[in-house]
PDB file of N, CA and C in Angstrom:
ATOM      1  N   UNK A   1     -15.062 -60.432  40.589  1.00  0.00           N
ATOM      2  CA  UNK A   1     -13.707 -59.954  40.475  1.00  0.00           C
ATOM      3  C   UNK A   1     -13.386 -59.709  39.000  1.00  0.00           C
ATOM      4  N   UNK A   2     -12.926 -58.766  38.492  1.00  0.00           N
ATOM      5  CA  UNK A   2     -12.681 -58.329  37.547  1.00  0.00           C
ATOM      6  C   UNK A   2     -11.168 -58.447  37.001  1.00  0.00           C
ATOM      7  N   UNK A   3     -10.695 -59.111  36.570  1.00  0.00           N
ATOM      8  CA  UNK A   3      -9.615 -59.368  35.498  1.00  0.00           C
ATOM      9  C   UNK A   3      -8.963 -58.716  34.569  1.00  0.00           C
ATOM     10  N   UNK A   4      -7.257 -58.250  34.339  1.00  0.00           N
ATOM     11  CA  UNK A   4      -6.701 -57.479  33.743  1.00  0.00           C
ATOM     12  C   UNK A   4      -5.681 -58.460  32.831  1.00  0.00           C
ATOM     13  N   UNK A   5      -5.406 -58.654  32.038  1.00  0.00           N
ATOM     14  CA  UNK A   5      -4.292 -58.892  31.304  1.00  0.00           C
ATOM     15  C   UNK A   5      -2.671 -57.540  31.622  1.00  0.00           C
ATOM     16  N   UNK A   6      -1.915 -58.658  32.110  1.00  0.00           N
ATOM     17  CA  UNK A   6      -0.584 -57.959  31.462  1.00  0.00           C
ATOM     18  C   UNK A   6       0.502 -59.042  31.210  1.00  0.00           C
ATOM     19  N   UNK A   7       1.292 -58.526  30.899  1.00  0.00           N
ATOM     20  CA  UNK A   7       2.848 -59.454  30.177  1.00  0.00           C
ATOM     21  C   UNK A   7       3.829 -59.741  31.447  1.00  0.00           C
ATOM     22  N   UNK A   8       4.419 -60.609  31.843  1.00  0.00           N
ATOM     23  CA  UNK A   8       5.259 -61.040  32.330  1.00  0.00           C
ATOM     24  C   UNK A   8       6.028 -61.823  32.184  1.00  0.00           C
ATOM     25  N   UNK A   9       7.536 -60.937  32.551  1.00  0.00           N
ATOM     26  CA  UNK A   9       8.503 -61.530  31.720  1.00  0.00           C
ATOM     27  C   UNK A   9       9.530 -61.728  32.501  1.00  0.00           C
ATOM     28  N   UNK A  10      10.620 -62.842  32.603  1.00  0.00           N
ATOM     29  CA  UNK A  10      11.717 -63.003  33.783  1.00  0.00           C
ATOM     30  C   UNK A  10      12.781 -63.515  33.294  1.00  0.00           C
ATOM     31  N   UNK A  11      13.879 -62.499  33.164  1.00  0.00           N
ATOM     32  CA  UNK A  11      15.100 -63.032  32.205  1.00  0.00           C
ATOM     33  C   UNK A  11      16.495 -64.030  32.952  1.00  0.00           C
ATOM     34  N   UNK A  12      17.240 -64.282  32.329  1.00  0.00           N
ATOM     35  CA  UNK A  12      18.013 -65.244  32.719  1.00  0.00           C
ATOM     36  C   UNK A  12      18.144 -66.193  33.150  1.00  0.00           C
ATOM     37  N   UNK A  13      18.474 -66.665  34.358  1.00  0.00           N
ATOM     38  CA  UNK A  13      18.160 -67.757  35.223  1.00  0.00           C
ATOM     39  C   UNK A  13      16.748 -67.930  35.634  1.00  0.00           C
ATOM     40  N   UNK A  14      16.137 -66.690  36.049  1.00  0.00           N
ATOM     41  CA  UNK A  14      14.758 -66.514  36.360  1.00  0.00           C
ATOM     42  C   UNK A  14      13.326 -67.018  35.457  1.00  0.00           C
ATOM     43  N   UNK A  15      14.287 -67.187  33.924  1.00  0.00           N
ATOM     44  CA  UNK A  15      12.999 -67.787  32.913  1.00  0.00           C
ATOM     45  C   UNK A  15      13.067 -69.174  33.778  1.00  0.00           C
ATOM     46  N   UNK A  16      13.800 -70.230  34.116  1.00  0.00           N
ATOM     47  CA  UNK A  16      13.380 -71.459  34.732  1.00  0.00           C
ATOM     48  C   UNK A  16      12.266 -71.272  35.390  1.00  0.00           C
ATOM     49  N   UNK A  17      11.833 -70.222  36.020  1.00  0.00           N
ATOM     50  CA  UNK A  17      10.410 -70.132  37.037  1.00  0.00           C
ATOM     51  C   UNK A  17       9.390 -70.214  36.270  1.00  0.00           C
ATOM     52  N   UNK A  18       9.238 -70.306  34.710  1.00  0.00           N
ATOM     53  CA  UNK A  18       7.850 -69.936  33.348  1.00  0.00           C
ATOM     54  C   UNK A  18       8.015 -71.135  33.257  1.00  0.00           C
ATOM     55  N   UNK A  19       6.557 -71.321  33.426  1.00  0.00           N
ATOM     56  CA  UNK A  19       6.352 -72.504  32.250  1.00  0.00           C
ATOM     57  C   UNK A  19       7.316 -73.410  31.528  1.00  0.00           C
ATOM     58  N   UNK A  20       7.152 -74.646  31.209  1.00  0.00           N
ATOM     59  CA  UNK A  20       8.267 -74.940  30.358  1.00  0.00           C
ATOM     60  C   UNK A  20       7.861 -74.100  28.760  1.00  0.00           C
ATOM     61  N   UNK A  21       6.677 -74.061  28.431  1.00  0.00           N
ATOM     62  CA  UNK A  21       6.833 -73.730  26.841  1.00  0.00           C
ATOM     63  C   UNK A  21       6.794 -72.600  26.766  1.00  0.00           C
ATOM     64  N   UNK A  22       6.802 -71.460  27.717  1.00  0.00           N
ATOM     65  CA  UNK A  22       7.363 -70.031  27.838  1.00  0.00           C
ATOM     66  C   UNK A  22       8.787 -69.563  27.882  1.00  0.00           C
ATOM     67  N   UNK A  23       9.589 -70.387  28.415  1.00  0.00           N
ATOM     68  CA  UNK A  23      10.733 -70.469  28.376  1.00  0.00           C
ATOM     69  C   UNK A  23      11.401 -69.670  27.891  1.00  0.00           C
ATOM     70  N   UNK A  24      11.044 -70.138  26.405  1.00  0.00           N
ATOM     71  CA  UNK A  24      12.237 -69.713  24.929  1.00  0.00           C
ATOM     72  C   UNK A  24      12.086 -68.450  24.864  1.00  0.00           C
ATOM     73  N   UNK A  25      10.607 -67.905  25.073  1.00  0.00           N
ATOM     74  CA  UNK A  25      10.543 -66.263  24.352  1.00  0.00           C
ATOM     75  C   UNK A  25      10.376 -65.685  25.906  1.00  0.00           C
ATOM     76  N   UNK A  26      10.753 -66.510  27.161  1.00  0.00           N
ATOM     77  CA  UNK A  26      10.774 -65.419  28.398  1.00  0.00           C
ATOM     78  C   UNK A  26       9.681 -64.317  28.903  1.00  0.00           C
ATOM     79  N   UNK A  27       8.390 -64.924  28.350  1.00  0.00           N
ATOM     80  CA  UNK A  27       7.402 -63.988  28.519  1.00  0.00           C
ATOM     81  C   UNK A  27       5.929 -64.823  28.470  1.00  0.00           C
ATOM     82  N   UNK A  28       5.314 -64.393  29.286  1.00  0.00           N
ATOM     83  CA  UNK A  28       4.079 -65.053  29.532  1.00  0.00           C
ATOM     84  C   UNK A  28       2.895 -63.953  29.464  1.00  0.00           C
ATOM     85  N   UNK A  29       1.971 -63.939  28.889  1.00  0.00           N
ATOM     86  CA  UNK A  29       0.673 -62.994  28.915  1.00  0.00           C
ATOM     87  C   UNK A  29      -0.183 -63.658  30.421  1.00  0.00           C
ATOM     88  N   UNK A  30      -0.672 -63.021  31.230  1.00  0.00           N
ATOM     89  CA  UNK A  30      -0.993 -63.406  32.756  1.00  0.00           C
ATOM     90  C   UNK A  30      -2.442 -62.393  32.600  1.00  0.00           C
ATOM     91  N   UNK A  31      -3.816 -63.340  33.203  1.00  0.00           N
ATOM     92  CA  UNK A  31      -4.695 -62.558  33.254  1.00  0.00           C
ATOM     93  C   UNK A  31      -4.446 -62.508  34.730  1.00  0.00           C
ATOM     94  N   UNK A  32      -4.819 -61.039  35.051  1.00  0.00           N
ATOM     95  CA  UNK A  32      -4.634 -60.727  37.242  1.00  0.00           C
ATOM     96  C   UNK A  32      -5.561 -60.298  37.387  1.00  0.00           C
ATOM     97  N   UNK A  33      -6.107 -60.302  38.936  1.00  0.00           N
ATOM     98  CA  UNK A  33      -6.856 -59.202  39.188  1.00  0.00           C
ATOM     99  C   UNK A  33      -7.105 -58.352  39.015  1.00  0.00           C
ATOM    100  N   UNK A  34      -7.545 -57.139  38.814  1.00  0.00           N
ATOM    101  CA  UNK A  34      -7.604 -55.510  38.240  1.00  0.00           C
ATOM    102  C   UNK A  34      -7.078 -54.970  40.044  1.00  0.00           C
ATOM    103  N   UNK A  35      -6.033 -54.577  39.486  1.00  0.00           N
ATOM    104  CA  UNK A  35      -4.802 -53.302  40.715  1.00  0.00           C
ATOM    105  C   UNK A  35      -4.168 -54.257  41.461  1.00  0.00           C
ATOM    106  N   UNK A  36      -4.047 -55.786  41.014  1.00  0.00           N
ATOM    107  CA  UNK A  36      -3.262 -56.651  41.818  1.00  0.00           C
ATOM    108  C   UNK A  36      -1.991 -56.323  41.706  1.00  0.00           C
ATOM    109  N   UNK A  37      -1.140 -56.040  43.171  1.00  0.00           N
ATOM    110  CA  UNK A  37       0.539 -55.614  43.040  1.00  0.00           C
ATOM    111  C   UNK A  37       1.324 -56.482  42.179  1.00  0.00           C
ATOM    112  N   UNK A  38       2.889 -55.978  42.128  1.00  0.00           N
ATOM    113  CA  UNK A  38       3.921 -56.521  41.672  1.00  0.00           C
ATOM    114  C   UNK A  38       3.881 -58.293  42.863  1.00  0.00           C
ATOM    115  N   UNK A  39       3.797 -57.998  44.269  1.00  0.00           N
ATOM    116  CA  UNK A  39       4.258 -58.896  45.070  1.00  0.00           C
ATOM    117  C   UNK A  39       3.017 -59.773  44.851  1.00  0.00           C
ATOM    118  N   UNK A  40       1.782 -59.703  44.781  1.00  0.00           N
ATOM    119  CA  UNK A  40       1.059 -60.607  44.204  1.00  0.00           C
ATOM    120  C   UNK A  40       0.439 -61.497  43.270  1.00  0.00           C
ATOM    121  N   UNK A  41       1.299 -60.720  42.065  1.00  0.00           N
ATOM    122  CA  UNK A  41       1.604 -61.076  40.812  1.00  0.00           C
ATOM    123  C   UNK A  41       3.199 -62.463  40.692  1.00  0.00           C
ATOM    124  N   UNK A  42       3.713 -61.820  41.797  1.00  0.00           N
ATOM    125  CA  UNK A  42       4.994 -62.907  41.660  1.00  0.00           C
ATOM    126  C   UNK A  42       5.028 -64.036  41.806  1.00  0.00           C
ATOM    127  N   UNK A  43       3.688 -63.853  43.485  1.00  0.00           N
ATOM    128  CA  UNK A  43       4.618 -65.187  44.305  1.00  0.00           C
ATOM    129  C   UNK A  43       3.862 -66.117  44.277  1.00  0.00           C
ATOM    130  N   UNK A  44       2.653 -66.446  43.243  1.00  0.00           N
ATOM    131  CA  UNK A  44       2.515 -67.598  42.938  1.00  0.00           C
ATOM    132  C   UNK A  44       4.043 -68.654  42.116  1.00  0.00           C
ATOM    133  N   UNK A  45       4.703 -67.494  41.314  1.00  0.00           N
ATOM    134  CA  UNK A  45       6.176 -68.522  40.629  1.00  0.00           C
ATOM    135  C   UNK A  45       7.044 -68.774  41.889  1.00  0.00           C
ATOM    136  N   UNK A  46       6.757 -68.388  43.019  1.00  0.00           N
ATOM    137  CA  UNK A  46       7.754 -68.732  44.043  1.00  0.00           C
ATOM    138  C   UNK A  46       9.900 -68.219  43.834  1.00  0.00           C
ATOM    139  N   UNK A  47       9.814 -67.341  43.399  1.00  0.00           N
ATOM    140  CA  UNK A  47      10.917 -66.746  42.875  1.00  0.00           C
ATOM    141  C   UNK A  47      11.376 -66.169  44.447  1.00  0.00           C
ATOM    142  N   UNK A  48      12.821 -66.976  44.519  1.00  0.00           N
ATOM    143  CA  UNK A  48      13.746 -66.923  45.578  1.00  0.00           C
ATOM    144  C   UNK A  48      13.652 -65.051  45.881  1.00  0.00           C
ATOM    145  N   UNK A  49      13.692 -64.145  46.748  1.00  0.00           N
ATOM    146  CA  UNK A  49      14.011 -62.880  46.799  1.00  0.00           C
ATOM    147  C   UNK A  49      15.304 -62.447  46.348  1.00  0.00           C
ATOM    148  N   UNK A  50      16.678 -63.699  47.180  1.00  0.00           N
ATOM    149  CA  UNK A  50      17.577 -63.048  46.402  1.00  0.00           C
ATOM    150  C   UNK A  50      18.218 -62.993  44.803  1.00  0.00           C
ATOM    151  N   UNK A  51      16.911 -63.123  44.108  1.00  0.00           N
ATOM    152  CA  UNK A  51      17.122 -63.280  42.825  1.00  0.00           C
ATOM    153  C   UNK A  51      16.453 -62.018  42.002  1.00  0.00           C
ATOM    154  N   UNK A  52      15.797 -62.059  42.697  1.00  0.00           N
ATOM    155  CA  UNK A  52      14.354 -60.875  42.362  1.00  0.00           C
ATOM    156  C   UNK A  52      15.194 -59.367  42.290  1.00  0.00           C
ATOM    157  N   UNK A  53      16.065 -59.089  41.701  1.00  0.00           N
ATOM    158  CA  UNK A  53      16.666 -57.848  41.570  1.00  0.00           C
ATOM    159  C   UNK A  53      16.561 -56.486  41.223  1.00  0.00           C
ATOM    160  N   UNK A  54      16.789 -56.687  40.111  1.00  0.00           N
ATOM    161  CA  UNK A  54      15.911 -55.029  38.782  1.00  0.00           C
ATOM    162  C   UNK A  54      14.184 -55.855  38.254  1.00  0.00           C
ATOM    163  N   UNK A  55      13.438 -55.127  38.744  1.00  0.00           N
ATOM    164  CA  UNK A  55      11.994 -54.810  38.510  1.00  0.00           C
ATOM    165  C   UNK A  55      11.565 -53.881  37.856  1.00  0.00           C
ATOM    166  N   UNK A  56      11.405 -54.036  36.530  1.00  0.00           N
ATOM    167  CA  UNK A  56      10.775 -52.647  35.841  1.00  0.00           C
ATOM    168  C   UNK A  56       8.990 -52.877  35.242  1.00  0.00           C
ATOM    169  N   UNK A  57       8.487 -51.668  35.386  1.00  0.00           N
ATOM    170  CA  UNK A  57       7.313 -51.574  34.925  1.00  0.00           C
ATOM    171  C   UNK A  57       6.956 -50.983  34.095  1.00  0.00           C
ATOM    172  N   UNK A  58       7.238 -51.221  32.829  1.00  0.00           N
ATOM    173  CA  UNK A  58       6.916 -50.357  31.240  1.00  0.00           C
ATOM    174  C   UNK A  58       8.401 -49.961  31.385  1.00  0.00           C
ATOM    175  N   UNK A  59       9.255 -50.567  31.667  1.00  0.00           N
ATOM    176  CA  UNK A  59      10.604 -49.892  31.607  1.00  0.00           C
ATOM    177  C   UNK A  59      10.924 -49.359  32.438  1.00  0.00           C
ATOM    178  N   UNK A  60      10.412 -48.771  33.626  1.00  0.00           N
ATOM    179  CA  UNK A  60      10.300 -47.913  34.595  1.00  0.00           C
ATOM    180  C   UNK A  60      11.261 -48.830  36.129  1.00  0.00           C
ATOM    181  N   UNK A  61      12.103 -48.680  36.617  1.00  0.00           N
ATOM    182  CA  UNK A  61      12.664 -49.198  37.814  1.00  0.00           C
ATOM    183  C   UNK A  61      11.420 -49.229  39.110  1.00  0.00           C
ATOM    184  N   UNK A  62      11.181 -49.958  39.559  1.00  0.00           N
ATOM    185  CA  UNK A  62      10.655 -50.411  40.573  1.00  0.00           C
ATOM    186  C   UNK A  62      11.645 -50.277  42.283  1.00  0.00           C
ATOM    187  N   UNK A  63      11.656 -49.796  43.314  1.00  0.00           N
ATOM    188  CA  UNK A  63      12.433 -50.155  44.260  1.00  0.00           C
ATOM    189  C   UNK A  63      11.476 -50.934  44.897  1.00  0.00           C
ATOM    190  N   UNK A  64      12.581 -51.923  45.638  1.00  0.00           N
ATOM    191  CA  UNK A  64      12.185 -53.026  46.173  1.00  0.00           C
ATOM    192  C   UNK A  64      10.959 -52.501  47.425  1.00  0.00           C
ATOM    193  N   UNK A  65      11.684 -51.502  48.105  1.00  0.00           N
ATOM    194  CA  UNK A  65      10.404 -50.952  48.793  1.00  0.00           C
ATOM    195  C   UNK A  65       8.983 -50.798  48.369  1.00  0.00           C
ATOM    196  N   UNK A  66       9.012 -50.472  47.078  1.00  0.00           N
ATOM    197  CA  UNK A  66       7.269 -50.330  46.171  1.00  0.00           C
ATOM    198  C   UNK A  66       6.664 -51.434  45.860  1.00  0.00           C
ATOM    199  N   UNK A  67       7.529 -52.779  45.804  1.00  0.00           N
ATOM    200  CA  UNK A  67       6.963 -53.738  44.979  1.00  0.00           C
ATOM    201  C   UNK A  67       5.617 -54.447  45.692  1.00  0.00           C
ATOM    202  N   UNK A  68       5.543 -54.284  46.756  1.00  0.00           N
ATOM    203  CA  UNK A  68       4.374 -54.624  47.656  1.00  0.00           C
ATOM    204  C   UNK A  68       3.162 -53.694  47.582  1.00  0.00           C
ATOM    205  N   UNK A  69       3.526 -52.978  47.122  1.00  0.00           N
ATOM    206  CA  UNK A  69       2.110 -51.476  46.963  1.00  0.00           C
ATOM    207  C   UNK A  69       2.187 -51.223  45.933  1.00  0.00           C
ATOM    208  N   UNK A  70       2.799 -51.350  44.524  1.00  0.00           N
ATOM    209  CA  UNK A  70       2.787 -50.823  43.686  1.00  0.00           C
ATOM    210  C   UNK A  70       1.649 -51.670  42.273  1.00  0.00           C
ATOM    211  N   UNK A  71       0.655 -50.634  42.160  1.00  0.00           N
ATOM    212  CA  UNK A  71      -0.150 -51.802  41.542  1.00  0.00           C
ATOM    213  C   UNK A  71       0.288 -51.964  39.661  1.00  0.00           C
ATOM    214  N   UNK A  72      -0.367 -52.655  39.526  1.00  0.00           N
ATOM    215  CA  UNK A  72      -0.235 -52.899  38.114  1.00  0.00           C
ATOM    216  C   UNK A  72      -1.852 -52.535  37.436  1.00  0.00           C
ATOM    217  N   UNK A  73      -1.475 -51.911  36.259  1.00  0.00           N
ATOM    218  CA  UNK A  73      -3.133 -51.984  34.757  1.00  0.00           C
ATOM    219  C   UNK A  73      -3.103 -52.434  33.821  1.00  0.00           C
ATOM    220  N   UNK A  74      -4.134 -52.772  33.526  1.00  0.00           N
ATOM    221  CA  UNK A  74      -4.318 -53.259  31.957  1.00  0.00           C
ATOM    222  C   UNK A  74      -2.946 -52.960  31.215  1.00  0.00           C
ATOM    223  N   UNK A  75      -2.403 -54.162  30.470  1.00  0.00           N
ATOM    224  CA  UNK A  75      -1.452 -53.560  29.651  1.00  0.00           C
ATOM    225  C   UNK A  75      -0.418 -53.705  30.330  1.00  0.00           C
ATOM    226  N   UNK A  76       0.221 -53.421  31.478  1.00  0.00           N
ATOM    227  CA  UNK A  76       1.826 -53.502  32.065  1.00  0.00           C
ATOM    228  C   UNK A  76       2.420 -54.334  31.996  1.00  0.00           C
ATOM    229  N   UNK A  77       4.079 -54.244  31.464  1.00  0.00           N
ATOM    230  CA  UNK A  77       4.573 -55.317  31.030  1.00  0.00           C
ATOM    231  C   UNK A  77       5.767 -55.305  32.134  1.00  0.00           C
ATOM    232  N   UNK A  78       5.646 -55.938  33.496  1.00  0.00           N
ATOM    233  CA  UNK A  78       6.245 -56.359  34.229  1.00  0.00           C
ATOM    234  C   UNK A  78       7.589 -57.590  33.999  1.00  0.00           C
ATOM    235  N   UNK A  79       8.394 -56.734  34.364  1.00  0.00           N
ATOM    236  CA  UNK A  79       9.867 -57.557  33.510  1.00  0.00           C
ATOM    237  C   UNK A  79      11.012 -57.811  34.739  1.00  0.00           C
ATOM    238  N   UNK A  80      11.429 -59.146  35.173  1.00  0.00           N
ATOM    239  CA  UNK A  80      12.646 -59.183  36.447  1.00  0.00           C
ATOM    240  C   UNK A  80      13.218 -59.496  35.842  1.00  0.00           C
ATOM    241  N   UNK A  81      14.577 -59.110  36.549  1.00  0.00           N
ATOM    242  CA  UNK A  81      16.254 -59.829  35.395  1.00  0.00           C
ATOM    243  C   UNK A  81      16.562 -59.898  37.623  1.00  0.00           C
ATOM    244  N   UNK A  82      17.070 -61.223  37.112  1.00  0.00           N
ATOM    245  CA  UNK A  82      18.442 -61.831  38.792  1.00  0.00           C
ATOM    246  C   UNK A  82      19.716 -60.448  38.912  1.00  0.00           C
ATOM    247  N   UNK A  83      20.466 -60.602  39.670  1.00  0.00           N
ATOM    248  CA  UNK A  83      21.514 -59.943  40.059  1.00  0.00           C
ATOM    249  C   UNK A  83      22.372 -60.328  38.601  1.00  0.00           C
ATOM    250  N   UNK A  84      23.110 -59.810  37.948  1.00  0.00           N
ATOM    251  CA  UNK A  84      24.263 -59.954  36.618  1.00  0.00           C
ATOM    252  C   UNK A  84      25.307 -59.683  36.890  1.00  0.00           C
ATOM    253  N   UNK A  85      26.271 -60.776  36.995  1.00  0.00           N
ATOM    254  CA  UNK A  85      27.992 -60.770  36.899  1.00  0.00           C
ATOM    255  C   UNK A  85      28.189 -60.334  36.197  1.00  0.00           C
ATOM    256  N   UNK A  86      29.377 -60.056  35.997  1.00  0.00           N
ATOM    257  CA  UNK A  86      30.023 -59.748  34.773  1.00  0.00           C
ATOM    258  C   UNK A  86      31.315 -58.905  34.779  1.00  0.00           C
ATOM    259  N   UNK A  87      32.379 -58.541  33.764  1.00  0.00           N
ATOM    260  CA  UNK A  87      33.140 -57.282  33.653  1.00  0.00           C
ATOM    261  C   UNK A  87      33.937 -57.548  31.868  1.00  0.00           C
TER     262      UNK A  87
END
């Protein structure tokens, strides 16, 4: 099995799911499988769904429909932010 590095990163409430000493900078370097999805990349952190909100890939929006087929390469910096209150 062949192995890819990419970045993963989970903001807000969602950094509690990293590591404790990832925490602070919200980002973890993750070696994966080579073409392992978004959904198999996740759910080892066990991240509730209804938290799992905006998914971007290089910046790119993800719909929730893709995240199960959508693979990842070398390099992708896979980023979740929770649902955001606010006004």
């Amino acid at each position: 099995m062949r192995l890819m590095r990419i970045t993963f990163k989970l903001y807000a409430s969602l950094g509690d799911y990293l590591p404790a000493d990832r925490r602070r900078g919200n980002e973890l370097p993750l070696d994966v499988s080579e073409g392992a999805t978004i959904a198999e990349v996740t759910a080892p952190f066990a991240l509730p769904p209804k938290l799992v909100h905006l998914v971007l890939v290089n910046g790119h929006y993800v719909p929730p429909a893709e995240r199960a087929t959508r693979k990842l390469v070398e390099g992708d910096v896979l980023a979740i932010w929770p649902p955001i209150a606010g006004g």
